[in-house]
N, C-alpha and C. Protein backbone atom coordinates (compact mmCIF):
# COMPACT_ATOMS: atom_id res chain seq x y z
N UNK A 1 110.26 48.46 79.47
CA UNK A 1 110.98 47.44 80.23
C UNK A 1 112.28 47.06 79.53
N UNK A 2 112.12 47.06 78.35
CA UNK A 2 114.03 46.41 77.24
C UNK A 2 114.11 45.47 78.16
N UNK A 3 115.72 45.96 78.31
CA UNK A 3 116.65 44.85 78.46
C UNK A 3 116.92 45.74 80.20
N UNK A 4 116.20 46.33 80.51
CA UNK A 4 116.44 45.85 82.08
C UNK A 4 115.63 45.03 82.76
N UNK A 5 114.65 44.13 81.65
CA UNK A 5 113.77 43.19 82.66
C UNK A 5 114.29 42.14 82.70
N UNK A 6 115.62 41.64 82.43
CA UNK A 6 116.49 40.52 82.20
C UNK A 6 117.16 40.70 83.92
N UNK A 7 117.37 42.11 83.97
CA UNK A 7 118.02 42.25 84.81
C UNK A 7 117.07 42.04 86.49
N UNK A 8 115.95 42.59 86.28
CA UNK A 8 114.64 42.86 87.53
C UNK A 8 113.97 41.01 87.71
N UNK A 9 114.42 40.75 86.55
CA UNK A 9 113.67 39.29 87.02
C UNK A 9 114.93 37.98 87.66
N UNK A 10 116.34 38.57 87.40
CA UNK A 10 116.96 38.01 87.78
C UNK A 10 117.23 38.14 89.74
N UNK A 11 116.65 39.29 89.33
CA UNK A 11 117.14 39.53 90.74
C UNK A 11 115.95 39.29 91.84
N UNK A 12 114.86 39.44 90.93
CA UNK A 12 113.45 39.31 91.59
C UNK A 12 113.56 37.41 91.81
N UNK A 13 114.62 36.93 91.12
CA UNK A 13 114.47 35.17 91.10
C UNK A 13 115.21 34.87 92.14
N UNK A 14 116.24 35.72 92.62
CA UNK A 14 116.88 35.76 93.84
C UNK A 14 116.20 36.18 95.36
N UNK A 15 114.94 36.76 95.16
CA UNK A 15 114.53 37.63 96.36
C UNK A 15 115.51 38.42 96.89
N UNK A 16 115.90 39.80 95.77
CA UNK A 16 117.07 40.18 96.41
C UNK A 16 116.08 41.71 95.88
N UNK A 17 116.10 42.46 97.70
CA UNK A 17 115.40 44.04 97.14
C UNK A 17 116.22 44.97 95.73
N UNK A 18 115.61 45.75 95.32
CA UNK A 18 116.33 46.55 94.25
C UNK A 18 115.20 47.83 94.20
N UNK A 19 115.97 48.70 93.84
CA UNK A 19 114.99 50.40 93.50
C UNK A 19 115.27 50.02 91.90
N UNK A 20 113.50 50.02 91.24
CA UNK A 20 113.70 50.04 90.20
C UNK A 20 113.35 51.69 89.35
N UNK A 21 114.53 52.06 88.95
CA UNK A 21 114.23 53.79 88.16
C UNK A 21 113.96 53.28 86.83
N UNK A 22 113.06 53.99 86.42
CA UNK A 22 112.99 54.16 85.38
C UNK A 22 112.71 55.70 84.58
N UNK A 23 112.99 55.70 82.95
CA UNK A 23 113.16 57.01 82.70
C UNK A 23 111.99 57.42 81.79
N UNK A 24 111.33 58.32 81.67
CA UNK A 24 109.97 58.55 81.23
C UNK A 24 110.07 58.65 79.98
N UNK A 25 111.01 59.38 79.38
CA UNK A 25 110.90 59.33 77.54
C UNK A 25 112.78 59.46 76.74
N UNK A 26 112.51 59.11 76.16
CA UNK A 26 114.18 59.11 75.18
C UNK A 26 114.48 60.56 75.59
N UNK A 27 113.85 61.90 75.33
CA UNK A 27 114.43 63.00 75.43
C UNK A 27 115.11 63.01 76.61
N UNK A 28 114.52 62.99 77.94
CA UNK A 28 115.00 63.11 79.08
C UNK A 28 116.14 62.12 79.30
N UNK A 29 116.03 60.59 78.94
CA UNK A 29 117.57 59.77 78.33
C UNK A 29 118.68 60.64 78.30
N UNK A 30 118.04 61.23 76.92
CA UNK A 30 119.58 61.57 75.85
C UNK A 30 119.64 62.84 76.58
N UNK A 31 119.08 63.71 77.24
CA UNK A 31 119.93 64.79 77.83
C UNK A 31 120.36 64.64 79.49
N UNK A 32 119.84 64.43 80.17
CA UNK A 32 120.06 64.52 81.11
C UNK A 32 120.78 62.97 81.52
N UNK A 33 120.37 61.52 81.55
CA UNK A 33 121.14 60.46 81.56
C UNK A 33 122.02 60.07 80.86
N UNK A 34 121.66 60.15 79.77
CA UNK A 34 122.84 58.75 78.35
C UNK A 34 124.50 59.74 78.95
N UNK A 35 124.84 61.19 79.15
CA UNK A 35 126.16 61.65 79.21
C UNK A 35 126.82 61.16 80.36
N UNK A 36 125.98 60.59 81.00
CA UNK A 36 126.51 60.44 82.78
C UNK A 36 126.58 58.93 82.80
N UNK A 37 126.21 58.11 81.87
CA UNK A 37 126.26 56.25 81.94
C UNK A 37 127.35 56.04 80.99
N UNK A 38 127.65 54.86 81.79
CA UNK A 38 129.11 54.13 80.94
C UNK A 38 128.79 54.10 79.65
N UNK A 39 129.59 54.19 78.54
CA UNK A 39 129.39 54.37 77.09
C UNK A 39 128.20 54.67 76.76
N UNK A 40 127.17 55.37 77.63
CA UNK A 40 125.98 56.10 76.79
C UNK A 40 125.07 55.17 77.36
N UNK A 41 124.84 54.11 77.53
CA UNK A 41 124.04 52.71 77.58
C UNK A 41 123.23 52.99 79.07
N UNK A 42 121.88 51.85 79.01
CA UNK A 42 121.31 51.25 80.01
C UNK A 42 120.76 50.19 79.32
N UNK A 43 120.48 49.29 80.25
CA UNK A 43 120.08 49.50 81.69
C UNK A 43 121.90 49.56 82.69
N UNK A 44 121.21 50.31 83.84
CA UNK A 44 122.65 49.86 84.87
C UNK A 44 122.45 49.28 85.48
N UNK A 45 123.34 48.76 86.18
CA UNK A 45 122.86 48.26 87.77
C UNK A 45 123.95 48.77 88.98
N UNK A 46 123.45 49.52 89.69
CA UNK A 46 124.63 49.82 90.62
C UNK A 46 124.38 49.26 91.90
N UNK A 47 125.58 48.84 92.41
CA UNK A 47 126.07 48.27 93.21
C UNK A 47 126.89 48.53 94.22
N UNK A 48 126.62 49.35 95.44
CA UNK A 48 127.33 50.27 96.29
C UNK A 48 127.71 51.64 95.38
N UNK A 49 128.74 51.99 95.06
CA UNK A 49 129.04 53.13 94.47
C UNK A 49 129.26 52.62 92.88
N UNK A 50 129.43 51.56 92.89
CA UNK A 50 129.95 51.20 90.92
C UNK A 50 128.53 50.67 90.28
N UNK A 51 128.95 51.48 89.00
CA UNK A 51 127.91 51.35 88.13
C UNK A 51 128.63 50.36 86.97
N UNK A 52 127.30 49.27 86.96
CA UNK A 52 127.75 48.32 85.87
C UNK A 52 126.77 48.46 84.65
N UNK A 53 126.96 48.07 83.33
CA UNK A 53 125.75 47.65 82.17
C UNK A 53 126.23 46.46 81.32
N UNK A 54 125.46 46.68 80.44
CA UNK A 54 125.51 45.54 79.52
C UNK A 54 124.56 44.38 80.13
N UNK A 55 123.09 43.99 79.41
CA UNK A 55 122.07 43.73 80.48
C UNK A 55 122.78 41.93 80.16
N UNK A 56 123.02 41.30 79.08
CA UNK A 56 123.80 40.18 79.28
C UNK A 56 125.02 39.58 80.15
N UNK A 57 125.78 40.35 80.30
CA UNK A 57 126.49 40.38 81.02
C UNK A 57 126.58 40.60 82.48
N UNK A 58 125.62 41.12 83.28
CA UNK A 58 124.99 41.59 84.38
C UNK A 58 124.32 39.95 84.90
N UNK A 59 123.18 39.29 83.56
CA UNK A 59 122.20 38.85 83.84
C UNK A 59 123.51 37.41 84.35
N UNK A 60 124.48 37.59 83.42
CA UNK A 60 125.60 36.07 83.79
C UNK A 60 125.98 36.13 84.96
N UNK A 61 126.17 37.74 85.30
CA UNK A 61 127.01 37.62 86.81
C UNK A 61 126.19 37.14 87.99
N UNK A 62 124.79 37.68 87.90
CA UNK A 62 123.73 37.50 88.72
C UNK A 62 123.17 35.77 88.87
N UNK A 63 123.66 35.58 87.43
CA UNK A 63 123.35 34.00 87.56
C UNK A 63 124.25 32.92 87.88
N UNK A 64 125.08 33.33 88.00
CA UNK A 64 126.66 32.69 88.80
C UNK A 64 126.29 32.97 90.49
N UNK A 65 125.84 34.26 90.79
CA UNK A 65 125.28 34.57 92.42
C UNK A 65 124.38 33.37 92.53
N UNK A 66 123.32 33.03 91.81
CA UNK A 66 122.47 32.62 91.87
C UNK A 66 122.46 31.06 91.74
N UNK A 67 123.64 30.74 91.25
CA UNK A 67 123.58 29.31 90.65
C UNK A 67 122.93 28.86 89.99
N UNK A 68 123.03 29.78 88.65
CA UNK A 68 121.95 29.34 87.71
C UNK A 68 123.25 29.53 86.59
N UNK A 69 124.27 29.20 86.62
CA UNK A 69 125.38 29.00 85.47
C UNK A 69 125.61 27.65 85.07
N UNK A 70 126.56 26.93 84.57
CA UNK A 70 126.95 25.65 83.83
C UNK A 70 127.60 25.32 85.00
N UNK A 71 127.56 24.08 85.33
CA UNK A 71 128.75 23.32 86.48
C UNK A 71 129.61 23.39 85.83
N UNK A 72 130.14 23.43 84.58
CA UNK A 72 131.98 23.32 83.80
C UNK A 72 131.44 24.05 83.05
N UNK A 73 132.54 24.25 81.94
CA UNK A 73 132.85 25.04 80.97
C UNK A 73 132.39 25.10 79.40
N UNK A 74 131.86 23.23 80.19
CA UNK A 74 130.57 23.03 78.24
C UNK A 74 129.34 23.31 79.01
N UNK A 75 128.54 23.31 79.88
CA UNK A 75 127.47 23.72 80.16
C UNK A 75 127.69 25.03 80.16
N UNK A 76 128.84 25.88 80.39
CA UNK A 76 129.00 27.03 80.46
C UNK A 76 128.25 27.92 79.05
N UNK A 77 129.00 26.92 77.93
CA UNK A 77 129.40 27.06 76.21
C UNK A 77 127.73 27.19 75.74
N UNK A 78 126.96 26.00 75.97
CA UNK A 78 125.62 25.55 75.79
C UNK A 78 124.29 27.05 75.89
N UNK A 79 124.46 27.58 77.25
CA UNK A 79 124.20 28.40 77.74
C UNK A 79 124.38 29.29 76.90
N UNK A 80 125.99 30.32 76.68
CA UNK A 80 126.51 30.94 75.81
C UNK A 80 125.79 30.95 74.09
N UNK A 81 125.50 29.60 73.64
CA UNK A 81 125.35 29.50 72.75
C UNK A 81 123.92 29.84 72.38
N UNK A 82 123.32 29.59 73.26
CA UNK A 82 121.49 29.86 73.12
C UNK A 82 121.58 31.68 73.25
N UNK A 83 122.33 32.20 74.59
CA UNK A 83 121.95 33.91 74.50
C UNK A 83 122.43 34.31 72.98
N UNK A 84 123.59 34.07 72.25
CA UNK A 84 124.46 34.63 71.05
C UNK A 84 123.30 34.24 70.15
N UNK A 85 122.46 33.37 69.94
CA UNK A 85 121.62 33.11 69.11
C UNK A 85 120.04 34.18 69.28
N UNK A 86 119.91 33.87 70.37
CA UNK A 86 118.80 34.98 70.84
C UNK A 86 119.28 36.22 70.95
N UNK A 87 120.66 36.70 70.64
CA UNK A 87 121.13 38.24 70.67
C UNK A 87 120.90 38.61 69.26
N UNK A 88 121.17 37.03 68.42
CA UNK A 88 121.01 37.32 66.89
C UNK A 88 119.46 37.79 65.71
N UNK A 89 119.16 37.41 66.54
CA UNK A 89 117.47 37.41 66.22
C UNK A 89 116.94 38.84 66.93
N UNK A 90 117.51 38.84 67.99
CA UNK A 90 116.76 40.39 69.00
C UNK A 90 117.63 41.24 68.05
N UNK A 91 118.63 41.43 67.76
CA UNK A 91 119.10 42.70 67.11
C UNK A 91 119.24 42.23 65.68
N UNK A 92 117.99 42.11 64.73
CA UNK A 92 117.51 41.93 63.18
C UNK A 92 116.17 42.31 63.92
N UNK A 93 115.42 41.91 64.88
CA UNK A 93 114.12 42.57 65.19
C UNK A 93 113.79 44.24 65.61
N UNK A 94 115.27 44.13 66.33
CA UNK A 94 115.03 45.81 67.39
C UNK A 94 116.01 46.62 65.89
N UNK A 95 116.82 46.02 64.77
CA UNK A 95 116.84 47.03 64.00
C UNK A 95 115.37 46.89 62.43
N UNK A 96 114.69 46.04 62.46
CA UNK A 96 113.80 46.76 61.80
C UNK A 96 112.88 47.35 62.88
N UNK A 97 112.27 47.03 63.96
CA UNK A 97 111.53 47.86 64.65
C UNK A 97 111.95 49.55 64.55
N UNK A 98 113.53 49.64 65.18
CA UNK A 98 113.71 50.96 65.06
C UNK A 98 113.95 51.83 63.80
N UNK A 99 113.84 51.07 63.00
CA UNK A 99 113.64 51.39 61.49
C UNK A 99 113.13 52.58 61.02
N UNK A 100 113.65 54.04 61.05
CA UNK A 100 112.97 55.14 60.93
C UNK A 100 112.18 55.13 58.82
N UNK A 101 113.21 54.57 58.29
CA UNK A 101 113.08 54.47 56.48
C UNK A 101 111.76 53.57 56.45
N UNK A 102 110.76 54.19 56.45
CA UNK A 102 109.15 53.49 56.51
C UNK A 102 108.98 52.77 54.66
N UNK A 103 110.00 52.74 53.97
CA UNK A 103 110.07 51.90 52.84
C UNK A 103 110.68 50.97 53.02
N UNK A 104 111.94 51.45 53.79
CA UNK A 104 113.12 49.95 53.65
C UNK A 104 112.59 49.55 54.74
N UNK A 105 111.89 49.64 55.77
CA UNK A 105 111.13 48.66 56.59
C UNK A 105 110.02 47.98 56.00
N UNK A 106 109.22 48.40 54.94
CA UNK A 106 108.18 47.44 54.44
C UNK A 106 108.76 46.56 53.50
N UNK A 107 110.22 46.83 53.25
CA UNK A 107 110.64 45.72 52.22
C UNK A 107 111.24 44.57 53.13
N UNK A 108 112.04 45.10 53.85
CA UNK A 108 112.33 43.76 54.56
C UNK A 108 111.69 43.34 55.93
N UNK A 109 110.42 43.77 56.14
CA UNK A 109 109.13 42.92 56.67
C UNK A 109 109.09 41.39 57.11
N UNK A 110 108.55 41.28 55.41
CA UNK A 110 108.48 39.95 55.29
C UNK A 110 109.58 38.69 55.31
N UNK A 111 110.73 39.01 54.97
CA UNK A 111 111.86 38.23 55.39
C UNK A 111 112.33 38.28 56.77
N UNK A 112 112.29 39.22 57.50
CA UNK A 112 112.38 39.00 59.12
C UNK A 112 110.86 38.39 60.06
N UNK A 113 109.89 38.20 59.51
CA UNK A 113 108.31 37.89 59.71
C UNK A 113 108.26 36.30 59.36
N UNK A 114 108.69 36.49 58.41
CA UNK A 114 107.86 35.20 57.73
C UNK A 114 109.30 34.16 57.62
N UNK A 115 110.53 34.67 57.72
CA UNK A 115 111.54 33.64 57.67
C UNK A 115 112.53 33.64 58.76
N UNK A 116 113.40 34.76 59.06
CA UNK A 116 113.94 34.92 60.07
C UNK A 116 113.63 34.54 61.49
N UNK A 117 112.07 35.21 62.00
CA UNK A 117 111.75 35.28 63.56
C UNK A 117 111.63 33.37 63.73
N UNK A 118 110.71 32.93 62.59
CA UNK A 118 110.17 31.54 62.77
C UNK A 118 111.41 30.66 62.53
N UNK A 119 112.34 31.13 62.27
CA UNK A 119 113.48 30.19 61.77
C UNK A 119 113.96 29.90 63.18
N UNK A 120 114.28 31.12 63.77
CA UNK A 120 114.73 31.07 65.30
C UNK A 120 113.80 30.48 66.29
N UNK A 121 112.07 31.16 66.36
CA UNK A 121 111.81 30.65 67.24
C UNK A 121 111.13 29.01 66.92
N UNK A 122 111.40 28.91 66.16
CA UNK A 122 111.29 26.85 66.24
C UNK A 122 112.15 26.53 66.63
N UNK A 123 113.36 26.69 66.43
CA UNK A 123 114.43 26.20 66.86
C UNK A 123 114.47 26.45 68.57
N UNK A 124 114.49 27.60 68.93
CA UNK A 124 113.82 27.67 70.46
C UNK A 124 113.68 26.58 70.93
N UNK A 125 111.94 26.56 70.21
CA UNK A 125 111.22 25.64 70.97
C UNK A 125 111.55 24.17 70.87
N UNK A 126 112.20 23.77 69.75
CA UNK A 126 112.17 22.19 69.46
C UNK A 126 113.55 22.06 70.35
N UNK A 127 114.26 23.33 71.01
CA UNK A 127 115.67 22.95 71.99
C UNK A 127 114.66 22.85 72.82
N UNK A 128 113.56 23.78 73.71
CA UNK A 128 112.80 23.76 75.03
C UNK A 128 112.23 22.12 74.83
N UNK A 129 111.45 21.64 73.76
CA UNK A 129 110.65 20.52 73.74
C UNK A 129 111.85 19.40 73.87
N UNK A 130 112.82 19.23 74.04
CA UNK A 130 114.16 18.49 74.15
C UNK A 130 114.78 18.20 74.97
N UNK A 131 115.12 19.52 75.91
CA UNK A 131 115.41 19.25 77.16
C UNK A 131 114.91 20.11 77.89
N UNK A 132 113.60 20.55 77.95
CA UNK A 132 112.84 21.08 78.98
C UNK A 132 113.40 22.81 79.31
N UNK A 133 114.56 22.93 79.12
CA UNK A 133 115.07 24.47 79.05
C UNK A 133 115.63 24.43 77.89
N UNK A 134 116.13 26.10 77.90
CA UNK A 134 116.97 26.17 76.87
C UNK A 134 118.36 25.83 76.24
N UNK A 135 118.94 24.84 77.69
CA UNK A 135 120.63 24.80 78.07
C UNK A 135 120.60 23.73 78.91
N UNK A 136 121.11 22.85 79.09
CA UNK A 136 121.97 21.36 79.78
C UNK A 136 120.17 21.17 80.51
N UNK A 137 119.68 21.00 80.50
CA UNK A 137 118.37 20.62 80.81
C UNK A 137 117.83 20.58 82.06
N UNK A 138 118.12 21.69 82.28
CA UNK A 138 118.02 22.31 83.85
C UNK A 138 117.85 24.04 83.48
N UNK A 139 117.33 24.30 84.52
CA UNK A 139 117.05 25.90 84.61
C UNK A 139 118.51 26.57 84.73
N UNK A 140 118.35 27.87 83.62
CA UNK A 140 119.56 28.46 83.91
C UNK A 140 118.88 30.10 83.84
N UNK A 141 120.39 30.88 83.99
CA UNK A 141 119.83 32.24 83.79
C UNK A 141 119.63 32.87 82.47
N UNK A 142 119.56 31.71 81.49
CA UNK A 142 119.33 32.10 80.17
C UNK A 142 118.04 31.61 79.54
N UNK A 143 117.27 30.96 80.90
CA UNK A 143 115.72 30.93 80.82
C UNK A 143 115.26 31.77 81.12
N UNK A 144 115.66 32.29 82.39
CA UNK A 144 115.33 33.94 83.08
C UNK A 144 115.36 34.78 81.90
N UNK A 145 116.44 34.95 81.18
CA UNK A 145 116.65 35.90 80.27
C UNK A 145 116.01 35.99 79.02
N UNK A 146 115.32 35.10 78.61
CA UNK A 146 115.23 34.60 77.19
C UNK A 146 113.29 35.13 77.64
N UNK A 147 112.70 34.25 78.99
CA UNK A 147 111.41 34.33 79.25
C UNK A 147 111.07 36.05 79.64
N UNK A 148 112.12 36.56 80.01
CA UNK A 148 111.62 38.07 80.31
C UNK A 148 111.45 39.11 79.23
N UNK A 149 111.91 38.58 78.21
CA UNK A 149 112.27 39.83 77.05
C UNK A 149 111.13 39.25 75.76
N UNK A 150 110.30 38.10 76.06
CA UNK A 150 109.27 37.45 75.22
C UNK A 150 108.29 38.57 74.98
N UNK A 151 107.64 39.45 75.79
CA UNK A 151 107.20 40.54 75.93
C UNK A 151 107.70 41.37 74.93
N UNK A 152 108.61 41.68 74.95
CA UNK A 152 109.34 42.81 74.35
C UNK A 152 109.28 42.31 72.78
N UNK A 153 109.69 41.14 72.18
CA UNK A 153 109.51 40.51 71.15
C UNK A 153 108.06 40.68 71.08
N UNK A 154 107.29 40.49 71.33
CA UNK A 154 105.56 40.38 71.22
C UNK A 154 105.37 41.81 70.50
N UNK A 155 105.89 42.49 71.13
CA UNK A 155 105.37 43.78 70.99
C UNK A 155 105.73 44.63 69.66
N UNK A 156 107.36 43.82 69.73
CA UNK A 156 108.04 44.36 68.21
C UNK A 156 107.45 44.20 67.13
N UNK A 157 106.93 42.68 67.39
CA UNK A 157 106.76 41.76 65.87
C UNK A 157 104.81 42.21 65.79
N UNK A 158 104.36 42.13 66.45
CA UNK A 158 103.12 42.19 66.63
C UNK A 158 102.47 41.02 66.75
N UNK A 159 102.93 40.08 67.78
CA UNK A 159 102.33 38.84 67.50
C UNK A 159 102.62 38.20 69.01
N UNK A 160 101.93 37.66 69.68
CA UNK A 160 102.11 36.42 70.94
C UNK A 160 102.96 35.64 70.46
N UNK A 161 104.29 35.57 70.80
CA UNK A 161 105.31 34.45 70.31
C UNK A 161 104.62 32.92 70.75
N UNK A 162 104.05 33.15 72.30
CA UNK A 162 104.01 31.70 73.43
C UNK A 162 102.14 31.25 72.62
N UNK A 163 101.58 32.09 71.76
CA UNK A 163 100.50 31.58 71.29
C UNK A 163 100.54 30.29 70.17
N UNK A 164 102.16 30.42 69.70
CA UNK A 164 102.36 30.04 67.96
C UNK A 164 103.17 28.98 68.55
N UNK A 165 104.08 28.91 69.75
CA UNK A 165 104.97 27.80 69.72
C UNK A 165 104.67 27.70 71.68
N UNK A 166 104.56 26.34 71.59
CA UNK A 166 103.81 25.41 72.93
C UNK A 166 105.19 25.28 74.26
N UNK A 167 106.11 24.86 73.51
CA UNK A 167 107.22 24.94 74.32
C UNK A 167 108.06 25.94 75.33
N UNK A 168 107.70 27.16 74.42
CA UNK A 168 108.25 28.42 74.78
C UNK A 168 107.24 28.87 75.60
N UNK A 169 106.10 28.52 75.26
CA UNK A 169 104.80 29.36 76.27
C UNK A 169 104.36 28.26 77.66
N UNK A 170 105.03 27.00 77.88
CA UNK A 170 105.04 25.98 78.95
C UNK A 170 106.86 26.88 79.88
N UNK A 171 107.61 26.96 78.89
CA UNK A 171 108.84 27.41 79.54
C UNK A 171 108.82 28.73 80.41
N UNK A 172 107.84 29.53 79.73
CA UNK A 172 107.81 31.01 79.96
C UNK A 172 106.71 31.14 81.70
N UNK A 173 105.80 30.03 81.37
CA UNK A 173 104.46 29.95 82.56
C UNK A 173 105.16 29.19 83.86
N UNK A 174 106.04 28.29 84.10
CA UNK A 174 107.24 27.72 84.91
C UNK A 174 108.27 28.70 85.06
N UNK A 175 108.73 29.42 84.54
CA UNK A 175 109.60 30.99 85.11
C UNK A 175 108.54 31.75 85.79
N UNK A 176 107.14 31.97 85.07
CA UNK A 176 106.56 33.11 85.52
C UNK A 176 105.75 32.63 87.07
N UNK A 177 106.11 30.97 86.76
CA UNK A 177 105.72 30.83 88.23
C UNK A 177 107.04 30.24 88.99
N UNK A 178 107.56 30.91 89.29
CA UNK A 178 108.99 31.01 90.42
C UNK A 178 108.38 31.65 91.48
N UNK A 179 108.57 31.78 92.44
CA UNK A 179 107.75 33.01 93.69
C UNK A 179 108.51 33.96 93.82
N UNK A 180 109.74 34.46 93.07
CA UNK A 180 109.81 35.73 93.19
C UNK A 180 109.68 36.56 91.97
N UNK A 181 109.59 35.89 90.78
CA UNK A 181 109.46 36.24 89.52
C UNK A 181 107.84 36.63 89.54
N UNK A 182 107.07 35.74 89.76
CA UNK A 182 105.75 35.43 90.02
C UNK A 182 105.69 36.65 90.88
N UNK A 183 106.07 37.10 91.84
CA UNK A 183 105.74 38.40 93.04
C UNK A 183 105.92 39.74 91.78
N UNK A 184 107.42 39.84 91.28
CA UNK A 184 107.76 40.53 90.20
C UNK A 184 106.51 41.09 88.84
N UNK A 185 106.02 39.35 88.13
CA UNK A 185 105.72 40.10 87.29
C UNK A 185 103.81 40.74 87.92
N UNK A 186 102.92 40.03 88.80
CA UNK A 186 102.21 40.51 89.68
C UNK A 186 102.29 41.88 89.86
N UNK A 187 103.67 42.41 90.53
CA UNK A 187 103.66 44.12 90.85
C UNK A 187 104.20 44.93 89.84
N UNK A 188 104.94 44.55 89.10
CA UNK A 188 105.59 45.67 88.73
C UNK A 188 104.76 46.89 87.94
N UNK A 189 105.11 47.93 87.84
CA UNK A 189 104.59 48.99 87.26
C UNK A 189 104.21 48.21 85.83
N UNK A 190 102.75 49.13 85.37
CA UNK A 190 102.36 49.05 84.01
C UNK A 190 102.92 49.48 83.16
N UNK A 191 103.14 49.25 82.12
CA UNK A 191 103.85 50.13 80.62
C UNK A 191 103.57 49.34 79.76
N UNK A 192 103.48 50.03 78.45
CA UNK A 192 102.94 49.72 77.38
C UNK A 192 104.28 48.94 77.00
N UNK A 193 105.23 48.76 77.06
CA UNK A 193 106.43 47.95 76.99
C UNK A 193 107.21 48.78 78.01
């Protein structure tokens, strides 16, 4: 799922149809897709004939469709400020996960485990336990975004994030019950991530 379920739940929050492809293994990726996508990357999203990526950037535009952006330019900032923080933490997780050096991954383990992930996700939660989302205290698309990719974190770290912190797992069960998110996560195909 990555980072196109930022994109499937945004759109699934819209009730807006979509063909979801997906690609069966990295090999088939890197030869036959990654040469034919904008700078190598997915997820896409195409849209009549244009192909867009960058699943943050997608998930903003979709949430501006949606009216799930800042009314001005500091709710805008607020918003901004929670994804750049959760981009900071997802990429120190997805580079030790992808960590091929099975030494220099057991050394720095424990400092992304035991200090890093919990540093961030308290902070999360004591923003969710504060004002009820993650941003101006209202639902935005950086609840959508943040609640879809919890999964994906679970899986990295080896641990139920929404088991350890109350806020994030009340925030995540109120997205997952939206009725089209809720229809979404109900059907979608199985995968081990």
């Amino acid at each position: 799922m990555g980072l196109g379920e930022p994109i499937r739940f945004m759109l699934s929050y819209m009730e807006k149809e979509f063909e979801d492809l997906r690609i069966d293994s990295y090999m088939e990726f890197a030869t036959k897709y990654k040469p034919k996508m904008p700078f190598g990357k997915m997820p896409v999203l195409e849209i009549g004939e244009d192909r867009f990526f960058q699943s943050i950037a997608l998930c903003r535009y979709l949430g501006k469709q949606a009216k799930l952006g800042g009314e001005n330019l500091r709710e805008d900032l607020e918003i901004d400020i929670f994804i750049e923080s959760l981009s900071d933490v997802r990429a120190t997780v997805w580079t030790y996960f992808y960590n091929r050096d099975e030494e220099n991954k057991a050394k720095i383990k424990p400092k992304i485990m035991n200090e890093i992930v919990p540093m961030y996700f308290s902070k999360f939660d004591e923003t969710i336990r504060d004002k009820g989302f993650v941003a101006n205290e209202k639902l935005s698309w950086a609840d959508i975004y943040f609640v879809s990719i919890l999964g994906y974190f679970g899986y990295m770290i080896k641990e139920d994030i929404c088991k350890k912190y109350e806020n994030i797992k009340d925030l995540r069960d109120r997205v997952h019950s939206i009725p089209g998110i809720k229809q979404w996560v109900e059907t979608r195909p199985k995968t081990s991530w």
